[in-house]
Every structure is written in structure tokens, then in C-alpha cells.
C-alpha atoms as a PDB file:
ATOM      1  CA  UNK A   1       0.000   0.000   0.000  1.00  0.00           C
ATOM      2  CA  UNK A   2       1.217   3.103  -0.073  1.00  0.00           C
ATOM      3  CA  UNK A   3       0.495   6.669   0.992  1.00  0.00           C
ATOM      4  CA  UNK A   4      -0.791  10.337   0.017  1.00  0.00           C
ATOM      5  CA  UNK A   5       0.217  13.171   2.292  1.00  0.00           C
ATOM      6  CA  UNK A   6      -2.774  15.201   3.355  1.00  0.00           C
ATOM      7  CA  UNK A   7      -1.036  17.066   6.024  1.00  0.00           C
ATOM      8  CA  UNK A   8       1.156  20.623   4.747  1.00  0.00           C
ATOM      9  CA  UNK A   9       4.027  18.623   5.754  1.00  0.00           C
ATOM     10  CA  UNK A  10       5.528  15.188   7.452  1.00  0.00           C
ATOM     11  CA  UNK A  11       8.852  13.892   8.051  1.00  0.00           C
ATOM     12  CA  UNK A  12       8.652  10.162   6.969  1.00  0.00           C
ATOM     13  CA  UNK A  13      11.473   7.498   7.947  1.00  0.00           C
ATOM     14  CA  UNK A  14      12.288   5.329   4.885  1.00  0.00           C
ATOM     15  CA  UNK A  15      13.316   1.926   6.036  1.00  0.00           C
ATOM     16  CA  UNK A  16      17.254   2.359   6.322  1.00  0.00           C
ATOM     17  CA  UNK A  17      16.118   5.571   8.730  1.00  0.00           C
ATOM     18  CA  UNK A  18      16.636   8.511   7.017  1.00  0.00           C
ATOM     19  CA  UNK A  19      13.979  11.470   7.347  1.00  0.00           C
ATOM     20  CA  UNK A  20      12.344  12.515   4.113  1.00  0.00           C
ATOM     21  CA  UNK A  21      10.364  15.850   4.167  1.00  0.00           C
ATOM     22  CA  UNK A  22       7.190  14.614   2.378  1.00  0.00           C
ATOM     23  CA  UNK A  23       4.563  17.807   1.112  1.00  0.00           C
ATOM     24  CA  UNK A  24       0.673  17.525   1.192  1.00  0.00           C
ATOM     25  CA  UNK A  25       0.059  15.448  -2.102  1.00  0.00           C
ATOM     26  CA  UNK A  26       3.476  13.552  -1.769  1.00  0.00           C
ATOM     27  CA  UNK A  27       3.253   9.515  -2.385  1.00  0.00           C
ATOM     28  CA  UNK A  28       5.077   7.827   0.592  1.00  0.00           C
ATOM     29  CA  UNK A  29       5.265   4.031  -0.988  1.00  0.00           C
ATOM     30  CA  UNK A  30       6.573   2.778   2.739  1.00  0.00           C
ATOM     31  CA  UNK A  31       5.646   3.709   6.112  1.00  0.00           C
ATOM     32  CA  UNK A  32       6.903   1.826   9.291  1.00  0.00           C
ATOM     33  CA  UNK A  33       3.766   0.623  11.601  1.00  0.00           C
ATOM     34  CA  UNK A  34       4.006   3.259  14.280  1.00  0.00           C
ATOM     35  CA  UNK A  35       3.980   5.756  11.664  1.00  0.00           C
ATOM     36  CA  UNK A  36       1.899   4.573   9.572  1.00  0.00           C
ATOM     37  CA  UNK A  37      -0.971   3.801  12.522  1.00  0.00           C
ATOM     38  CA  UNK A  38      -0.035   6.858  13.939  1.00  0.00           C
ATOM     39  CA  UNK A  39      -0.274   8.890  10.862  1.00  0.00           C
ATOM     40  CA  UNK A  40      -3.606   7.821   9.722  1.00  0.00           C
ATOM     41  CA  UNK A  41      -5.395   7.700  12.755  1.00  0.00           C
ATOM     42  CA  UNK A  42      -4.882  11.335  12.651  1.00  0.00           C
ATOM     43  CA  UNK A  43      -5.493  11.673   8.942  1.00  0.00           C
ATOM     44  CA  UNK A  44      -2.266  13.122   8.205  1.00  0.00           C
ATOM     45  CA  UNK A  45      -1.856  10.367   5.429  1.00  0.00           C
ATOM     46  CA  UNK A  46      -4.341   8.864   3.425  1.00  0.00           C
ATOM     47  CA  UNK A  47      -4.336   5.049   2.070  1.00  0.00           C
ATOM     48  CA  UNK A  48      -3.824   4.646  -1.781  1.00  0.00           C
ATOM     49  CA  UNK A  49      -3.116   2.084  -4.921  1.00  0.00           C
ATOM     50  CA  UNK A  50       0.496   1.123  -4.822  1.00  0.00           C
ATOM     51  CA  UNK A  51       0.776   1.643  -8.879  1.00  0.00           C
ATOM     52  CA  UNK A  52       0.380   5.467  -9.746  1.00  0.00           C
ATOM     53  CA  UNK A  53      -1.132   5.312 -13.138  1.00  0.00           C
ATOM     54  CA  UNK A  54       1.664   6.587 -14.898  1.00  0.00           C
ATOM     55  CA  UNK A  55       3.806   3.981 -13.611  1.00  0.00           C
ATOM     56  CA  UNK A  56       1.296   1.321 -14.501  1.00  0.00           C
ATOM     57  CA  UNK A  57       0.715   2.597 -18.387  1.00  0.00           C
ATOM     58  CA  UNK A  58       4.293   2.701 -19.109  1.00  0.00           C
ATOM     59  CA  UNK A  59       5.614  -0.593 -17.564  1.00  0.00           C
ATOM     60  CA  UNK A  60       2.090  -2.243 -19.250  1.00  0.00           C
ATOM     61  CA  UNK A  61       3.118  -4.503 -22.292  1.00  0.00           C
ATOM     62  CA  UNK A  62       0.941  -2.262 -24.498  1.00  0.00           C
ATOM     63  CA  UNK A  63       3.135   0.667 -23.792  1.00  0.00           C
ATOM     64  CA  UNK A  64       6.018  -1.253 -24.821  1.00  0.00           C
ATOM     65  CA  UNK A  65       8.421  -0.535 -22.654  1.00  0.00           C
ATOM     66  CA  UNK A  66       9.449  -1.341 -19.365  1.00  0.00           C
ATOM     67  CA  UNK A  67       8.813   2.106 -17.553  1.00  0.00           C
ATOM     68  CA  UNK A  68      10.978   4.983 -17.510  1.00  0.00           C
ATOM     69  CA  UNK A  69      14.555   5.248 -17.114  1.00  0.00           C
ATOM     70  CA  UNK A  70      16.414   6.511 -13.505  1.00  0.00           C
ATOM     71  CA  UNK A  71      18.395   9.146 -14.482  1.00  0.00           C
ATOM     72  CA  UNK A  72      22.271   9.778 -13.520  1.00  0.00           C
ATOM     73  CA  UNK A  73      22.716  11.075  -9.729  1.00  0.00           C
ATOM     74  CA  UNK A  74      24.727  13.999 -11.912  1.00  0.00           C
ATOM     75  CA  UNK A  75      21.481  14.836 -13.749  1.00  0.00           C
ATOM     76  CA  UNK A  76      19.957  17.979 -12.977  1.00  0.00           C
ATOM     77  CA  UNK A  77      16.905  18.568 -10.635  1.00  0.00           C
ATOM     78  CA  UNK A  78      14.621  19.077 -13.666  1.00  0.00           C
ATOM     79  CA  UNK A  79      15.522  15.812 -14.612  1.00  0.00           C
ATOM     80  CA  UNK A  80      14.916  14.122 -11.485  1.00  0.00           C
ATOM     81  CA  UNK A  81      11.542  15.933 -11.226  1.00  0.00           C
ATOM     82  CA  UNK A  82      10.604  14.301 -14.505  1.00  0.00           C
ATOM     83  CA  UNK A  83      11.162  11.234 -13.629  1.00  0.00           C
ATOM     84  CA  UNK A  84       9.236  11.422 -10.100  1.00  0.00           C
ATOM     85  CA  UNK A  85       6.428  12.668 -11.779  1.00  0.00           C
ATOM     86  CA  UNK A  86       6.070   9.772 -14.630  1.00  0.00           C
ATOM     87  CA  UNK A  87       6.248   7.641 -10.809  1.00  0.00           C
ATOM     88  CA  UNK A  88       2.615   9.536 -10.045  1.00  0.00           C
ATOM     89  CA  UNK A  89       4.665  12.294  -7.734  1.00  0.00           C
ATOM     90  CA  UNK A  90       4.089  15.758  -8.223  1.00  0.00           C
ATOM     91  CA  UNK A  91       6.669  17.545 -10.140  1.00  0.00           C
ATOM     92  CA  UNK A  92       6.410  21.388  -8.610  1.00  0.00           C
ATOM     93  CA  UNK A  93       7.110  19.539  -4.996  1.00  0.00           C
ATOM     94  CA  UNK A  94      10.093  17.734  -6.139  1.00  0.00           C
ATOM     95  CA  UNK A  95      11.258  20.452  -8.357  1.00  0.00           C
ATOM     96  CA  UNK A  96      10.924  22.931  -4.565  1.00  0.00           C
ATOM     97  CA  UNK A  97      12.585  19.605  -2.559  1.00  0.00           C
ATOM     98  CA  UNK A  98      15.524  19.436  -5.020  1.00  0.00           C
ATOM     99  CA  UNK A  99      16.569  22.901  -4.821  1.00  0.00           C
ATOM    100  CA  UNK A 100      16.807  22.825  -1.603  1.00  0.00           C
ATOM    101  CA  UNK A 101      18.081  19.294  -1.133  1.00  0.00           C
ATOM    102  CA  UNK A 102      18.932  16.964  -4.084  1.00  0.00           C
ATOM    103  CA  UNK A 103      20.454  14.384  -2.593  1.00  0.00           C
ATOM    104  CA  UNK A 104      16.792  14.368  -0.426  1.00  0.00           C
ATOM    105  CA  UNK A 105      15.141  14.040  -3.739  1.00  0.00           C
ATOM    106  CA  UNK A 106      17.141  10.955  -5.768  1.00  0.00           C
ATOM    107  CA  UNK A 107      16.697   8.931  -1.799  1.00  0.00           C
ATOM    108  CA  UNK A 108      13.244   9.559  -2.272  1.00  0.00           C
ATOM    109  CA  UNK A 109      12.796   8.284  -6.040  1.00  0.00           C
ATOM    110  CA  UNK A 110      16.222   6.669  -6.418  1.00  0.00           C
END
């Protein structure tokens, strides 16, 4: 399952530990159970399909093709954006996130 933030902001643990600042409309695709409990209870987060539709068209046979490609850790934010938002994420919050953190942004899609 994973997750849409509701909330203006949240600080979600991935499962290695490290914070990620998520922004209201953000797709968390793992919380831990406290968080997770925790989080929905008080509607912070709301429960969602696992497989954004963008994500699902392109790796479909149809499409032909087997989703879009991760790009270098030396591409540019605009780049990285791109390819969160063909993942269902919003591209204006991870353009914001990767200006002020990049290396924030490629943990969160990379």
C-alpha cells in the first residue's frame, strides 16, 4: 500500500532511517507501523493504490516498454523531477525539494 500526504508537511522514515520531508500530495510508498498507525489515525496520510497510473501505463506490455529510465545522480533537478512525476509524484514539490536538497530528492525516487 502506499500513501498520500494530506497534512502541509511530514517527516517520513524510509526503512534504512533517514527522514524525508514529504509535502501535502506527496506519495510515501513505505511507512513503518508506528507511523503509519499513527499517521492515519490522525489523517495526516491517506491510504492509496500502490501503482500510480503513470507507472502502470508505461511498464504495461501495451506501452512497450518497461517504464521509464532513472536518471544519472549527476542529472539535474529538472531531470529528477521528470522522472518522479512519470512515478505519479508531483513535479512542482520535487522540483521545490531538489533545490533545496537533491540528494533528499534521488533517496526519495532513487
Amino acid at each position: 500500500m502506499a500513501y498520500r500526504v494530506t497534512a502541509p508537511l511530514v517527516v517520513a522514515k524510509d526503512r534504512e532511517g533517514r527522514n524525508h520531508h514529504c509535502y501535502a500530495g506527496a506519495i510515501i510508498h513505505w511507512l513503518g507501523p508506528e507511523q503509519r498507525d499513527r499517521w492515519l489515525r490522525l489523517g495526516l496520510v491517506e491510504e492509496i493504490d500502490d501503482t500510480p497510473p503513470a507507472a502502470a501505463a508505461a511498464d504495461s506490455p501495451a506501452a512497450g516498454g518497461a517504464g521509464p529510465a532513472k536518471p544519472a545522480k549527476t542529472a539535474p533537478v529538472e531531470k529528477w523531477a521528470d522522472y518522479g512525476a512519470s512515478l505519479g509524484h508531483d513535479r512542482d514539490e520535487l522540483l521545490a525539494l531538489g533545490k533545496q536538497n537533491k540528494q533528499e530528492l534521488i533517496d526519495l525516487l532513487g
